[in-house]
C-alpha atoms as a PDB file:
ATOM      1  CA  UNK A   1      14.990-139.210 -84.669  1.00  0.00           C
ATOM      2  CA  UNK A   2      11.524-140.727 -85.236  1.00  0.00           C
ATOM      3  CA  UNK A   3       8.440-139.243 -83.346  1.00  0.00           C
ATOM      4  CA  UNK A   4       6.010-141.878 -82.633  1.00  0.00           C
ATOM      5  CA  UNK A   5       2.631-140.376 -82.292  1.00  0.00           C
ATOM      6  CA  UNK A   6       0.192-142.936 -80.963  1.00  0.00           C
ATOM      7  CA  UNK A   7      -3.411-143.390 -80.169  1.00  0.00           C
ATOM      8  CA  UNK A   8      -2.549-143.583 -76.245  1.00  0.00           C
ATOM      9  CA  UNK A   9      -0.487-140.128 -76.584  1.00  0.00           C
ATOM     10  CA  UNK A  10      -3.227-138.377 -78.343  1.00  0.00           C
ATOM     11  CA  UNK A  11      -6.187-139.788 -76.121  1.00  0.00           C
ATOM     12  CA  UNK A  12      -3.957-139.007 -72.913  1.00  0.00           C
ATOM     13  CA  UNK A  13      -3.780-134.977 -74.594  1.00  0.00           C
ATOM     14  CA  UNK A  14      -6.742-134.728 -74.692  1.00  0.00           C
ATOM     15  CA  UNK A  15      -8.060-136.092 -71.047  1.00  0.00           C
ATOM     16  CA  UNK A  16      -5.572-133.942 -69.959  1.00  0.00           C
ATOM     17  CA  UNK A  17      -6.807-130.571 -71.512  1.00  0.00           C
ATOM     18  CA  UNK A  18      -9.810-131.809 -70.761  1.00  0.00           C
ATOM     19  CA  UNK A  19      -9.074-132.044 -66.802  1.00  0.00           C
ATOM     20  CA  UNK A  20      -7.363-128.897 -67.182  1.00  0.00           C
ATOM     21  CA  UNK A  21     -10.609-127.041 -68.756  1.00  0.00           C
ATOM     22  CA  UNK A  22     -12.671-128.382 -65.778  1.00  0.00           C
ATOM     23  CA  UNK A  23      -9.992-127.384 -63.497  1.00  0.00           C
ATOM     24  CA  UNK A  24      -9.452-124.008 -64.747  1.00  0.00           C
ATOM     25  CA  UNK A  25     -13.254-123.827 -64.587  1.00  0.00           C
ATOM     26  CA  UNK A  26     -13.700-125.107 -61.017  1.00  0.00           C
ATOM     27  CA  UNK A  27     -11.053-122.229 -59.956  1.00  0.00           C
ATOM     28  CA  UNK A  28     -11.671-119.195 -62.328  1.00  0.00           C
ATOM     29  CA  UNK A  29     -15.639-119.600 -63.269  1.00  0.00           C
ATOM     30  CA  UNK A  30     -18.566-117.628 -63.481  1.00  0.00           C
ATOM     31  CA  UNK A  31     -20.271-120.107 -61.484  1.00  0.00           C
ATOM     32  CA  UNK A  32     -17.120-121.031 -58.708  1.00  0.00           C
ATOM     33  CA  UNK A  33     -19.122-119.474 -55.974  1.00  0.00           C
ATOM     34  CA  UNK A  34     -21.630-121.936 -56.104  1.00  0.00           C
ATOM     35  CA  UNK A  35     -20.991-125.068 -54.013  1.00  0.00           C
ATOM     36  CA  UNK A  36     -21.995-127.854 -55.824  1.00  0.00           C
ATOM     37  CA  UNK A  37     -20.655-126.400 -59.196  1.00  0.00           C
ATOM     38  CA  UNK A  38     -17.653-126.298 -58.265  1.00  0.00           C
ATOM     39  CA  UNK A  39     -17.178-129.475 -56.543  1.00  0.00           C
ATOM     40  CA  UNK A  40     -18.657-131.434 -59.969  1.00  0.00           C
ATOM     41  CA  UNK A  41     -16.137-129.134 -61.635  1.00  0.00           C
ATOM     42  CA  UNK A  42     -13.345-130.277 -59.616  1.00  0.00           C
ATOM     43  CA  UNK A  43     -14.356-134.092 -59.942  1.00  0.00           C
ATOM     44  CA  UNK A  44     -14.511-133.975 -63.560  1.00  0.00           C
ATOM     45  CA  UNK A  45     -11.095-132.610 -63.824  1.00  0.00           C
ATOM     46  CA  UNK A  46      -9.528-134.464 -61.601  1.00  0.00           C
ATOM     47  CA  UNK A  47     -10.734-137.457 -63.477  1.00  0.00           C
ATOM     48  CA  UNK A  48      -9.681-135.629 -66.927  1.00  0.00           C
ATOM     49  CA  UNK A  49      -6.431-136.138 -65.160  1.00  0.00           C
ATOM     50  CA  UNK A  50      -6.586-139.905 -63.883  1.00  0.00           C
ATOM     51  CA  UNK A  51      -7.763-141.165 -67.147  1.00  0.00           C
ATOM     52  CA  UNK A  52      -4.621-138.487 -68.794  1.00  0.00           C
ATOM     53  CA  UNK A  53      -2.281-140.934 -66.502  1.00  0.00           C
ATOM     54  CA  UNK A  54      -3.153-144.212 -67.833  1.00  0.00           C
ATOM     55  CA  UNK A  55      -4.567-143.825 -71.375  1.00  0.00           C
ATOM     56  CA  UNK A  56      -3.814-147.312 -72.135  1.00  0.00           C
ATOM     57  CA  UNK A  57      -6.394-148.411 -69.735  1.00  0.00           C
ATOM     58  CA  UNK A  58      -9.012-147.185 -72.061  1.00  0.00           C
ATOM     59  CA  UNK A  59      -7.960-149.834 -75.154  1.00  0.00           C
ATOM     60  CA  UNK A  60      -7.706-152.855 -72.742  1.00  0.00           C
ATOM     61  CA  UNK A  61     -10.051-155.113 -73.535  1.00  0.00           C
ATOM     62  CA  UNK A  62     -12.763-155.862 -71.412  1.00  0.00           C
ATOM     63  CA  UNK A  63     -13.435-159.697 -70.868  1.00  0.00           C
ATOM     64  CA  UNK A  64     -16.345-161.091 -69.386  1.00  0.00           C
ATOM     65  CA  UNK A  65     -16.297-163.858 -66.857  1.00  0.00           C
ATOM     66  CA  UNK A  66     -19.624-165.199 -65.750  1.00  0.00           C
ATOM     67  CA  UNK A  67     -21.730-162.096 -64.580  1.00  0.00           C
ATOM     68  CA  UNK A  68     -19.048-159.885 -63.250  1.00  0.00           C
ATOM     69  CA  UNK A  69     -16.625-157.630 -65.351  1.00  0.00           C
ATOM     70  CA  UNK A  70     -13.146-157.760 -65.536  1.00  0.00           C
ATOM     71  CA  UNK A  71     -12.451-154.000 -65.838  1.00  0.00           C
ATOM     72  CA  UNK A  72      -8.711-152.732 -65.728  1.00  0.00           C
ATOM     73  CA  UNK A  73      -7.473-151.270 -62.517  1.00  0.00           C
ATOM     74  CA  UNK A  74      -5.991-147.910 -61.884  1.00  0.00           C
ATOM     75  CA  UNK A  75      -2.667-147.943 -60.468  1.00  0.00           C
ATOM     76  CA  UNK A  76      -0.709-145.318 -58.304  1.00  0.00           C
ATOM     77  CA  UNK A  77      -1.638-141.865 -58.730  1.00  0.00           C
ATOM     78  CA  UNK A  78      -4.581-142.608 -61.175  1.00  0.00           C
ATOM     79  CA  UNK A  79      -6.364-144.567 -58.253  1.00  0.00           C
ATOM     80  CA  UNK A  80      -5.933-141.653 -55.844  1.00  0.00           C
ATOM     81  CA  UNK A  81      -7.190-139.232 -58.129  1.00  0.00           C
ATOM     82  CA  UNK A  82      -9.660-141.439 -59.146  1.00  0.00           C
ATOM     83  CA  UNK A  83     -10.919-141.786 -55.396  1.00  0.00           C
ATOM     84  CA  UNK A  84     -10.949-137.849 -55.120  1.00  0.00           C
ATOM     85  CA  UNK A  85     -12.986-137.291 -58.309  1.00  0.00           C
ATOM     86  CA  UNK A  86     -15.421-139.719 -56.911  1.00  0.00           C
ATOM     87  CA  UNK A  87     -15.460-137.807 -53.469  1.00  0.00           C
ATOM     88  CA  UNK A  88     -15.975-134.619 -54.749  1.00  0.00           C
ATOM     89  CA  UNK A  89     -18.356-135.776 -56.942  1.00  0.00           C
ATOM     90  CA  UNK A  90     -20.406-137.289 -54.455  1.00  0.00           C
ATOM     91  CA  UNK A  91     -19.942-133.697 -52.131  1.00  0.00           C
ATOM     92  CA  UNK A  92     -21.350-131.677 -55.498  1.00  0.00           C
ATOM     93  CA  UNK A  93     -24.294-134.294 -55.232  1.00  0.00           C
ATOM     94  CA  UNK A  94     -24.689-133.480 -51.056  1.00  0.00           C
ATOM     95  CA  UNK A  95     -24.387-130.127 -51.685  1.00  0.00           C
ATOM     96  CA  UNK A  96     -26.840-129.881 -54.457  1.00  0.00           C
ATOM     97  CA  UNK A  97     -29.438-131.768 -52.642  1.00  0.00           C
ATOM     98  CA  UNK A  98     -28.595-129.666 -49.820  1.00  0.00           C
ATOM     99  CA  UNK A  99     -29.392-126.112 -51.413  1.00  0.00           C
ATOM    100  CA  UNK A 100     -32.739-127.501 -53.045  1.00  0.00           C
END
């Protein structure tokens, strides 16, 4: 049996530790008791792990059509994590402006 090692495998790895290193950090750091840390912690990771879902998304090619961009589109799970990073990304940026 051939194993087929390819640049969307590899690329998806390494979102994915990469979400999980946020994560873990979000839940387990130094710094988890502050708000705003935590939050951008938990965005990151969470898009680590939409980008993890749909690696090929990152070698589609981008074309452009008058002014606009034609980017690809998350599907399924990647869009709903997607929309969660970008919410608690957006709290870590409330909170932070909050505690200044």
């Amino acid at each position: 049996m051939k194993l087929v090692v390819t640049k969307e495998l590899v690329w998806s790895a390494v979102f994915a530790g990469v979400g999980l290193a946020f994560t873990y950090r979000a839940a387990f750091g130094v710094d988890r008791n502050i708000l705003h840390s935590m939050l951008f912690n938990l965005g990151c990771g969470l898009s680590g792990f939409a980008i993890a879902i749909q690696p090929h998304a990152l070698f589609e090619r981008v074309e452009r059509k008058g002014l606009s961009l034609q980017l690809p589109k998350a599907k399924g799970i990647a869009s709903v994590l997607n929309v969660a990073s970008l919410f608690f990304l957006g709290c870590a940026c409330v909170a932070w402006l909050g505690s200044a």
